[in-house]
N, C-alpha and C. Protein backbone atom coordinates (compact mmCIF):
# COMPACT_ATOMS: atom_id res chain seq x y z
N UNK A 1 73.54 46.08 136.84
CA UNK A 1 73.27 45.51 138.15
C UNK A 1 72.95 46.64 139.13
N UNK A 2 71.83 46.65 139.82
CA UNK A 2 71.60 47.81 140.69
C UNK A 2 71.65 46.49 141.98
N UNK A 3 71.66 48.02 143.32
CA UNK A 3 72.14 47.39 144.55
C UNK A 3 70.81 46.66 145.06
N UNK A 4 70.72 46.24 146.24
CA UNK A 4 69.77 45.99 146.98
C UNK A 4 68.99 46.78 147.67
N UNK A 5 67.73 47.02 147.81
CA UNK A 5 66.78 48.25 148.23
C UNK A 5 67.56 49.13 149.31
N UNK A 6 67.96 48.34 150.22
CA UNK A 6 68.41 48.75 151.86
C UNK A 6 69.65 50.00 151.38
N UNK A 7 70.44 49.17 149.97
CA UNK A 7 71.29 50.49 149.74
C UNK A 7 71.14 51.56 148.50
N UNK A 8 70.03 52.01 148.12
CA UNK A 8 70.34 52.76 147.61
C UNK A 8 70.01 53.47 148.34
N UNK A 9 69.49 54.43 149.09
CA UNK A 9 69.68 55.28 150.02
C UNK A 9 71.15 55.65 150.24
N UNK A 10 71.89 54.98 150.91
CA UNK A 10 73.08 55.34 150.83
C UNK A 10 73.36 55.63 149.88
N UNK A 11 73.75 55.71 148.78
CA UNK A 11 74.31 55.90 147.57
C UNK A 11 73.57 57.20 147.15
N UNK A 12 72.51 57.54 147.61
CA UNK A 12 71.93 58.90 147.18
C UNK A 12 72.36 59.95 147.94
N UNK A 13 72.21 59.61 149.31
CA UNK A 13 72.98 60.41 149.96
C UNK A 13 74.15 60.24 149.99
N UNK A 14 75.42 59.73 149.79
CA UNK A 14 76.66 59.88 149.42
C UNK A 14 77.02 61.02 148.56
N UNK A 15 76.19 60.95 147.15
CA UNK A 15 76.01 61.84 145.93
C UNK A 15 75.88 63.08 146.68
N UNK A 16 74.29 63.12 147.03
CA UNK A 16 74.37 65.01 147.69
C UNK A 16 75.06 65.30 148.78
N UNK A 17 75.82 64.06 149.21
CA UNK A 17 76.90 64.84 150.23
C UNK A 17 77.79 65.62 149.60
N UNK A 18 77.99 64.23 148.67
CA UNK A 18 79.27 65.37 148.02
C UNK A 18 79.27 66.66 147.12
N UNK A 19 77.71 66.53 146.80
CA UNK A 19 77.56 67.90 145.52
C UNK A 19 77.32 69.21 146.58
N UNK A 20 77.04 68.74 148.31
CA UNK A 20 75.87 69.90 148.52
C UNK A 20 77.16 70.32 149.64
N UNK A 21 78.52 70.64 149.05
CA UNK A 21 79.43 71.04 150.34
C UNK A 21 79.39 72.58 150.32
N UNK A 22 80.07 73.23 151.11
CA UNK A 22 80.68 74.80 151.41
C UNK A 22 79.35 75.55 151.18
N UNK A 23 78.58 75.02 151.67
CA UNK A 23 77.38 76.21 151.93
C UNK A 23 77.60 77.55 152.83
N UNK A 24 77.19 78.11 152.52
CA UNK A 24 77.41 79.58 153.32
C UNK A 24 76.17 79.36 154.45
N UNK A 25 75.62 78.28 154.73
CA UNK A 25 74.63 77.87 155.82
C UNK A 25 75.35 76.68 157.15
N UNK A 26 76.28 76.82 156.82
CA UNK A 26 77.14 75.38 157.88
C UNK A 26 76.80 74.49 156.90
N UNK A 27 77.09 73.48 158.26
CA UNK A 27 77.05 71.72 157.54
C UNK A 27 75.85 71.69 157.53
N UNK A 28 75.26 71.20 156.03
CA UNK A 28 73.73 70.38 155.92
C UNK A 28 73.97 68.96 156.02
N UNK A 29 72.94 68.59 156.89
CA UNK A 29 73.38 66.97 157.08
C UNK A 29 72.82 66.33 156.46
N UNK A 30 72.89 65.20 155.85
CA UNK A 30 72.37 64.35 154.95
C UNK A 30 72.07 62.92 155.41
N UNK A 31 70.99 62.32 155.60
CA UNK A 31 71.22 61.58 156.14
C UNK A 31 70.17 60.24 155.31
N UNK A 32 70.25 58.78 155.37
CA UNK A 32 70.03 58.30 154.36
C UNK A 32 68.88 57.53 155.05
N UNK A 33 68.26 57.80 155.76
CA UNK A 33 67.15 57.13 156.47
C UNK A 33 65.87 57.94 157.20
N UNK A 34 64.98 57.65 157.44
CA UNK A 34 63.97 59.25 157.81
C UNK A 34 64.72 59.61 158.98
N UNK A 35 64.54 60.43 159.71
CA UNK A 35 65.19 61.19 160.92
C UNK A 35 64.16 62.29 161.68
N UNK A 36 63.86 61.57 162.44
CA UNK A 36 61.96 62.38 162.82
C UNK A 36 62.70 63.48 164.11
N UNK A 37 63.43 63.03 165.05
CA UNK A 37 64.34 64.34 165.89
C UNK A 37 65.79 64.60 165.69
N UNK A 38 65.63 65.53 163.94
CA UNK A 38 66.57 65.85 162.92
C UNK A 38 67.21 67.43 163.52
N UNK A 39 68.37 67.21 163.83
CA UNK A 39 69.09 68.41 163.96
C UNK A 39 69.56 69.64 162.29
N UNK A 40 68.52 70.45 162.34
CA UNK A 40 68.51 71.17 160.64
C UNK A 40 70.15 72.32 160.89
N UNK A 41 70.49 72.49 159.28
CA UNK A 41 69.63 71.99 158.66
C UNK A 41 70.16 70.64 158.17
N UNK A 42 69.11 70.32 157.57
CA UNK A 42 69.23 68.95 157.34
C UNK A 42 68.69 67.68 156.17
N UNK A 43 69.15 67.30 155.64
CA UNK A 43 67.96 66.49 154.82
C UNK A 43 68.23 65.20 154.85
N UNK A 44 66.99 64.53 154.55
CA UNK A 44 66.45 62.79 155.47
C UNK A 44 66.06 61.84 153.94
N UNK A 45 66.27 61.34 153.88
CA UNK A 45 65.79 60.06 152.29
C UNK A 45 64.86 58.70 153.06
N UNK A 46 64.34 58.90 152.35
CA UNK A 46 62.76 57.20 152.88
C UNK A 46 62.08 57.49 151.60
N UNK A 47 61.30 55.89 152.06
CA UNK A 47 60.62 55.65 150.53
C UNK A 47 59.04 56.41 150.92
N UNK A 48 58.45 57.15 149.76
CA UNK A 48 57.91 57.54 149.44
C UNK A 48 56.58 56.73 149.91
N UNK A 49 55.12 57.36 149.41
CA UNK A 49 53.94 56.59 149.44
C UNK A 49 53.28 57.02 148.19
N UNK A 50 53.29 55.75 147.38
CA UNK A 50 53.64 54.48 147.25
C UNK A 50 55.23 54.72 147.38
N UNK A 51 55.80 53.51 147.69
CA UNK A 51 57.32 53.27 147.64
C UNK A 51 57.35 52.60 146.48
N UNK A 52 56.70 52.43 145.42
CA UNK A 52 57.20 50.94 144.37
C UNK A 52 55.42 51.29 143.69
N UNK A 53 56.46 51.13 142.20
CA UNK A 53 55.60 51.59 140.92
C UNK A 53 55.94 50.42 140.21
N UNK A 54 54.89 49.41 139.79
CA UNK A 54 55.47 48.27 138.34
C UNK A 54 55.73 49.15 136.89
N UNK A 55 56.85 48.65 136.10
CA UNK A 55 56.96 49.64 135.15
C UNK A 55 56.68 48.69 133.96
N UNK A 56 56.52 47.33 134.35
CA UNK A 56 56.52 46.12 133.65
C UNK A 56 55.82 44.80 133.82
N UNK A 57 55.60 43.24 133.22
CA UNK A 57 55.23 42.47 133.79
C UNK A 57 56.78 41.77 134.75
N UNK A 58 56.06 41.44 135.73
CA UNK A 58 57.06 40.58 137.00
C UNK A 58 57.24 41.51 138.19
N UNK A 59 57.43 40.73 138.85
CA UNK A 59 57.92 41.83 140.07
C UNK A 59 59.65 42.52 139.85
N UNK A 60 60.40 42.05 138.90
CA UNK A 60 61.61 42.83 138.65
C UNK A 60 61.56 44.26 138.02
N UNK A 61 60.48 43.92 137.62
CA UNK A 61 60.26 45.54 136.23
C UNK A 61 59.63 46.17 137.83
N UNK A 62 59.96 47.60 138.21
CA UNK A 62 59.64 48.23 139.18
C UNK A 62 60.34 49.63 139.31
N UNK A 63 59.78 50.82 139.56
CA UNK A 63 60.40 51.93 139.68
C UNK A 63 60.48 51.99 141.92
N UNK A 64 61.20 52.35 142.20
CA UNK A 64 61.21 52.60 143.55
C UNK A 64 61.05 53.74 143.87
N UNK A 65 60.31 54.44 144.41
CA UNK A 65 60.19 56.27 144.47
C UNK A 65 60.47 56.72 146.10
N UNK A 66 61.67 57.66 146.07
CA UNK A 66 62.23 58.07 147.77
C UNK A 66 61.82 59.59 147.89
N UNK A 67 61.64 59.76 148.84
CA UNK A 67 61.21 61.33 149.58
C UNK A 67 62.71 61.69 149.82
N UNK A 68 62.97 62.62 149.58
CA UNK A 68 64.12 63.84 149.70
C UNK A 68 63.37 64.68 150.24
N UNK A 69 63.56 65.28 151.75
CA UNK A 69 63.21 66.29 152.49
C UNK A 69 64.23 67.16 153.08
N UNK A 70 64.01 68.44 152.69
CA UNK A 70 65.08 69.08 153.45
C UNK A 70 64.40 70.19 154.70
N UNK A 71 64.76 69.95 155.38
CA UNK A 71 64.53 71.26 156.46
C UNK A 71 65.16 72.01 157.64
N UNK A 72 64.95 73.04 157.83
CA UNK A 72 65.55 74.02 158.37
C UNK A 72 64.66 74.23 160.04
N UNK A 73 65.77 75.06 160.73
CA UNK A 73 64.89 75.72 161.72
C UNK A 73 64.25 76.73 161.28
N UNK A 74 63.14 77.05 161.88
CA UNK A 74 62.16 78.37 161.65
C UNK A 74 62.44 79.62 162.56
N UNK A 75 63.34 79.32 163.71
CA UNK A 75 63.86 80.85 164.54
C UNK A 75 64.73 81.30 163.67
N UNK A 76 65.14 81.01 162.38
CA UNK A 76 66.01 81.98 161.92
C UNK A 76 65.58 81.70 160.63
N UNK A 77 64.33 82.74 160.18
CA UNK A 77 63.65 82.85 158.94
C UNK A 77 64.43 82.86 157.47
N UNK A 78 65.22 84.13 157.62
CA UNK A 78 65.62 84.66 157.04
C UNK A 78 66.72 83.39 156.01
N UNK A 79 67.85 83.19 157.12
CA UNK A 79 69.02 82.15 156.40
C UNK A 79 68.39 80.51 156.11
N UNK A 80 67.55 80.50 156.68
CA UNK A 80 66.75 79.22 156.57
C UNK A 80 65.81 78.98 155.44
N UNK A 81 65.07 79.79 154.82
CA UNK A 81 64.39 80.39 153.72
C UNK A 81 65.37 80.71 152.47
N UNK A 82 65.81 81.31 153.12
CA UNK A 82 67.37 81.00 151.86
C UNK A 82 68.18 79.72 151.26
N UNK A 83 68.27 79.25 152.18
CA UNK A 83 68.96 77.44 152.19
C UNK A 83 67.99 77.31 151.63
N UNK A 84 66.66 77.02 151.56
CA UNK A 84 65.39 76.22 151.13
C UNK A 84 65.41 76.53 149.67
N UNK A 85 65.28 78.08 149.41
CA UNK A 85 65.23 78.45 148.01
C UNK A 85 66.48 77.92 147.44
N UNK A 86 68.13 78.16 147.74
CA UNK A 86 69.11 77.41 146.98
C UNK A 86 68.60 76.08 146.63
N UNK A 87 68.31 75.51 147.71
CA UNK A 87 68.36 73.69 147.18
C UNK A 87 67.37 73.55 146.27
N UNK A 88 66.09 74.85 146.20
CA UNK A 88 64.78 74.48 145.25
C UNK A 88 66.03 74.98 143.92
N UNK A 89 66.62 75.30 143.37
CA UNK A 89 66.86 76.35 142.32
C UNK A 89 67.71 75.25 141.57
N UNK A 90 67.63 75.52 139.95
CA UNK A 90 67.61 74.08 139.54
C UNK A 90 68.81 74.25 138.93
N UNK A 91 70.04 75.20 139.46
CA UNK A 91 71.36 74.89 138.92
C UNK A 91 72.09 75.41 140.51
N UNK A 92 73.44 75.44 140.31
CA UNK A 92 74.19 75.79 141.79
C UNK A 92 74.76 75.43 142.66
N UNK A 93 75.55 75.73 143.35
CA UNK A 93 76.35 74.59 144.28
C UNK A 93 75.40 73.86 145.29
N UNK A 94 74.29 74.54 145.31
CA UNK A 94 73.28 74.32 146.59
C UNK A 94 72.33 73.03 146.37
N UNK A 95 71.92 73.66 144.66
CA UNK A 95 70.75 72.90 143.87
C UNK A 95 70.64 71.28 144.13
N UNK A 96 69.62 70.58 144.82
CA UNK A 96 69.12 69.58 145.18
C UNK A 96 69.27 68.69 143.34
N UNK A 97 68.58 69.38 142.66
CA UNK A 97 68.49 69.03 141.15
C UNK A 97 69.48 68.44 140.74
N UNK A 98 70.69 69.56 140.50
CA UNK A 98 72.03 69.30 140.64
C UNK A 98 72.97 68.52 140.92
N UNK A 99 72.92 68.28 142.05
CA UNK A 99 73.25 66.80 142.62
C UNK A 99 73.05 65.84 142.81
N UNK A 100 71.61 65.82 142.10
CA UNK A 100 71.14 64.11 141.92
C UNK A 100 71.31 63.81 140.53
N UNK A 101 71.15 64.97 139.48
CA UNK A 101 71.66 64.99 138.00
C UNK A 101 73.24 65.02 137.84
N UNK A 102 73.95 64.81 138.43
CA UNK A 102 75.86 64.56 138.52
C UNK A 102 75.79 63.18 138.07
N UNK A 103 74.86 62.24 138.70
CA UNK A 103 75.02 60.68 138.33
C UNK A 103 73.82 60.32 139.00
N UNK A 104 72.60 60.13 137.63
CA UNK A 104 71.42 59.54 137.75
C UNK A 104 71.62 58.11 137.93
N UNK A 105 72.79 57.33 138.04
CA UNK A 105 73.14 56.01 138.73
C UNK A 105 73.26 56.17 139.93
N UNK A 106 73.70 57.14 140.46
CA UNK A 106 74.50 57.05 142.06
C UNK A 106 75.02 55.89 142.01
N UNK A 107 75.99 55.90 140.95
CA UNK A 107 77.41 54.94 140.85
C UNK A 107 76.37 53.41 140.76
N UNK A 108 75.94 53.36 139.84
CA UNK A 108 75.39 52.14 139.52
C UNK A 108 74.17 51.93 141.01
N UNK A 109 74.18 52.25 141.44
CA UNK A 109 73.43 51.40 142.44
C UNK A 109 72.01 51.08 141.84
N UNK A 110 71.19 52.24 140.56
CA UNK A 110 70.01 51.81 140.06
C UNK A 110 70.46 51.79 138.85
N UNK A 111 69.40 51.99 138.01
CA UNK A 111 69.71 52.43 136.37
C UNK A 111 69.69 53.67 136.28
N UNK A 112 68.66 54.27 136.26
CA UNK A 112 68.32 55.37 136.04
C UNK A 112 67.31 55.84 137.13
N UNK A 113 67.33 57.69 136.85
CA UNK A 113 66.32 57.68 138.32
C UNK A 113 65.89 59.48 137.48
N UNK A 114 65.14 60.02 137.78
CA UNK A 114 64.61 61.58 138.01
C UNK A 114 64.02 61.72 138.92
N UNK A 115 64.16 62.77 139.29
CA UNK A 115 64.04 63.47 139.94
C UNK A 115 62.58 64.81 139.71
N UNK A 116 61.34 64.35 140.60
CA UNK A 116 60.22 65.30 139.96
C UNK A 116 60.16 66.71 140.85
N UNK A 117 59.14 67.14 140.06
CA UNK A 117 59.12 68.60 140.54
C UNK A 117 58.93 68.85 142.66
N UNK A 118 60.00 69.60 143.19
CA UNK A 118 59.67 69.95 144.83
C UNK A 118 58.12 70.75 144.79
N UNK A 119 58.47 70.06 145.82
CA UNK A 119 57.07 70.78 146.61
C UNK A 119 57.58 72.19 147.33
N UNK A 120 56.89 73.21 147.45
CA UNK A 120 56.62 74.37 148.23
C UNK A 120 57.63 74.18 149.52
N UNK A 121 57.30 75.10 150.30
CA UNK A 121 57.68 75.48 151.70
C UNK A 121 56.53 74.45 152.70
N UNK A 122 57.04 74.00 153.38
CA UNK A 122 55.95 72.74 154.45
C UNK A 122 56.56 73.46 155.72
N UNK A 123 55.46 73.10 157.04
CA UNK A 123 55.81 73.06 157.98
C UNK A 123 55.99 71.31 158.34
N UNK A 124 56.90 71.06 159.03
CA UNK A 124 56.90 69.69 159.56
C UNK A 124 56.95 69.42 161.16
N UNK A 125 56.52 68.72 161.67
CA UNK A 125 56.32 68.78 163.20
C UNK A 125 56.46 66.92 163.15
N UNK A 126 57.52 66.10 162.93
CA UNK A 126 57.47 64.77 163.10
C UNK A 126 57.34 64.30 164.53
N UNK A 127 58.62 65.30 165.10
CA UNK A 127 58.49 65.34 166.73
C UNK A 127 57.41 66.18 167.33
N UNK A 128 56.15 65.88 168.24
CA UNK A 128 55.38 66.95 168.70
C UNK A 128 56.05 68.12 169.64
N UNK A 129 55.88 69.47 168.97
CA UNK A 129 56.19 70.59 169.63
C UNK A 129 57.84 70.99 168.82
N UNK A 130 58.39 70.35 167.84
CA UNK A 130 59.54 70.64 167.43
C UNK A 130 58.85 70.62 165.71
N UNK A 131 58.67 72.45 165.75
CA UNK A 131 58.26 72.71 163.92
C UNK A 131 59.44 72.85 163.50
N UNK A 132 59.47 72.36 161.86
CA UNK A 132 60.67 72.83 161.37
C UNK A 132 60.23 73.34 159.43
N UNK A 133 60.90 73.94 159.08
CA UNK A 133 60.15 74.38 157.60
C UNK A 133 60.77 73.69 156.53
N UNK A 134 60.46 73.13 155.69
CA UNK A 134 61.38 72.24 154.78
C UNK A 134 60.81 72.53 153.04
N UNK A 135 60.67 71.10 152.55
CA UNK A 135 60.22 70.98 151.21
C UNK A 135 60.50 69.54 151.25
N UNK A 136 60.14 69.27 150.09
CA UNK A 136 60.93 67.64 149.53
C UNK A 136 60.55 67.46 147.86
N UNK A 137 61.41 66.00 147.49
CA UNK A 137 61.57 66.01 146.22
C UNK A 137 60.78 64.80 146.26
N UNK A 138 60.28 63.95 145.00
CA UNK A 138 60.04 63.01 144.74
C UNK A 138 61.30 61.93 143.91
N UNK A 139 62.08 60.87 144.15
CA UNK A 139 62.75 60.63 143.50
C UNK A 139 62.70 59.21 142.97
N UNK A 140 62.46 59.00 141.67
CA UNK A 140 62.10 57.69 141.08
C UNK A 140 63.27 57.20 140.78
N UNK A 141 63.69 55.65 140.46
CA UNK A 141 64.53 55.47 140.39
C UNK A 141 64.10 53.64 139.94
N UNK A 142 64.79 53.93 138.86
CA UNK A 142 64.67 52.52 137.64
C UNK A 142 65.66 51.56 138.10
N UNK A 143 64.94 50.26 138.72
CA UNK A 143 65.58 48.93 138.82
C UNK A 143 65.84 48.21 137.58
C-alpha cells in the first residue's frame, strides 16, 4: 500500500532529515514542498517535469518522479561548495544517495523508488535578485 501523492513528499523528507544530521555546515533544512524564498542551506522536494511516467496499462501502473534540490548561499563559496560536493558524494553522513538508499520505501509510503544521477552545480534565482548555487536529484518512485 503506498500513501497518497500529497504525502510522499513528506515521507522523503522525513528520511533525509534524519540521515542528513550533524553537518559541520549548521542546520540543512529540508523541506517537503518547493520553497522559491528558501533560507540555504537548504533543500526543497516537488514533482518533477514530467511528474508521472505510465510503467503499465491503467492509470495505477505509474512511476511519480520528484526534484530534490539542494542549495546554498553563494557569499560564502568556499563552505557552500563543500556542502554541495558532500551531498553529491555517493556514500557519507552528508550523501543525498545515502539517505534516500536507507529505505527506498520511505517507510512504505511507495514501493520502490531510485534515485538518478545529480546534476552539476546550477545557479538558481526563483526569487528575482536572490542567486543561490545548488544541484538536484531526479527521484522516481514506484506506485
Amino acid at each position: 500500500m503506498t500513501a497518497a501523492l500529497r504525502d510522499i513528499p513528506d515521507a522523503i523528507c522525513n528520511q533525509i532529515r534524519g540521515h542528513l544530521t550533524g553537518l559541520p555546515y549548521g542546520e540543512l533544512q529540508v523541506v517537503a514542498r518547493r520553497w522559491f524564498n528558501a533560507t540555504p542551506p537548504c533543500v526543497d522536494i516537488y514533482p518533477a517535469d514530467p511528474s508521472q511516467e505510465a510503467t503499465g496499462m491503467g492509470i495505477t501502473s505509474r512511476e511519480v518522479i520528484w526534484t530534490l534540490r539542494a542549495r546554498v548561499a553563494i557569499n560564502d563559496e568556499d563552505t557552500g561548495q563543500d556542502l554541495l560536493l558532500d551531498l553529491l558524494d555517493r556514500q557519507g553522513g552528508a550523501s543525498m544517495s545515502a539517505a534516500v538508499a536507507a529505505d527506498r520505501t520511505f517507510g512504505g509510503a511507495v514501493d520502490d523508488s531510485l534515485l538518478e544521477q545529480p546534476t552539476g552545480h546550477r545557479i538558481y534565482e526563483d526569487v528575482p535578485g536572490n542567486s543561490l548555487l545548488g544541484c538536484e536529484w531526479r527521484l522516481r518512485c514506484e506506485l
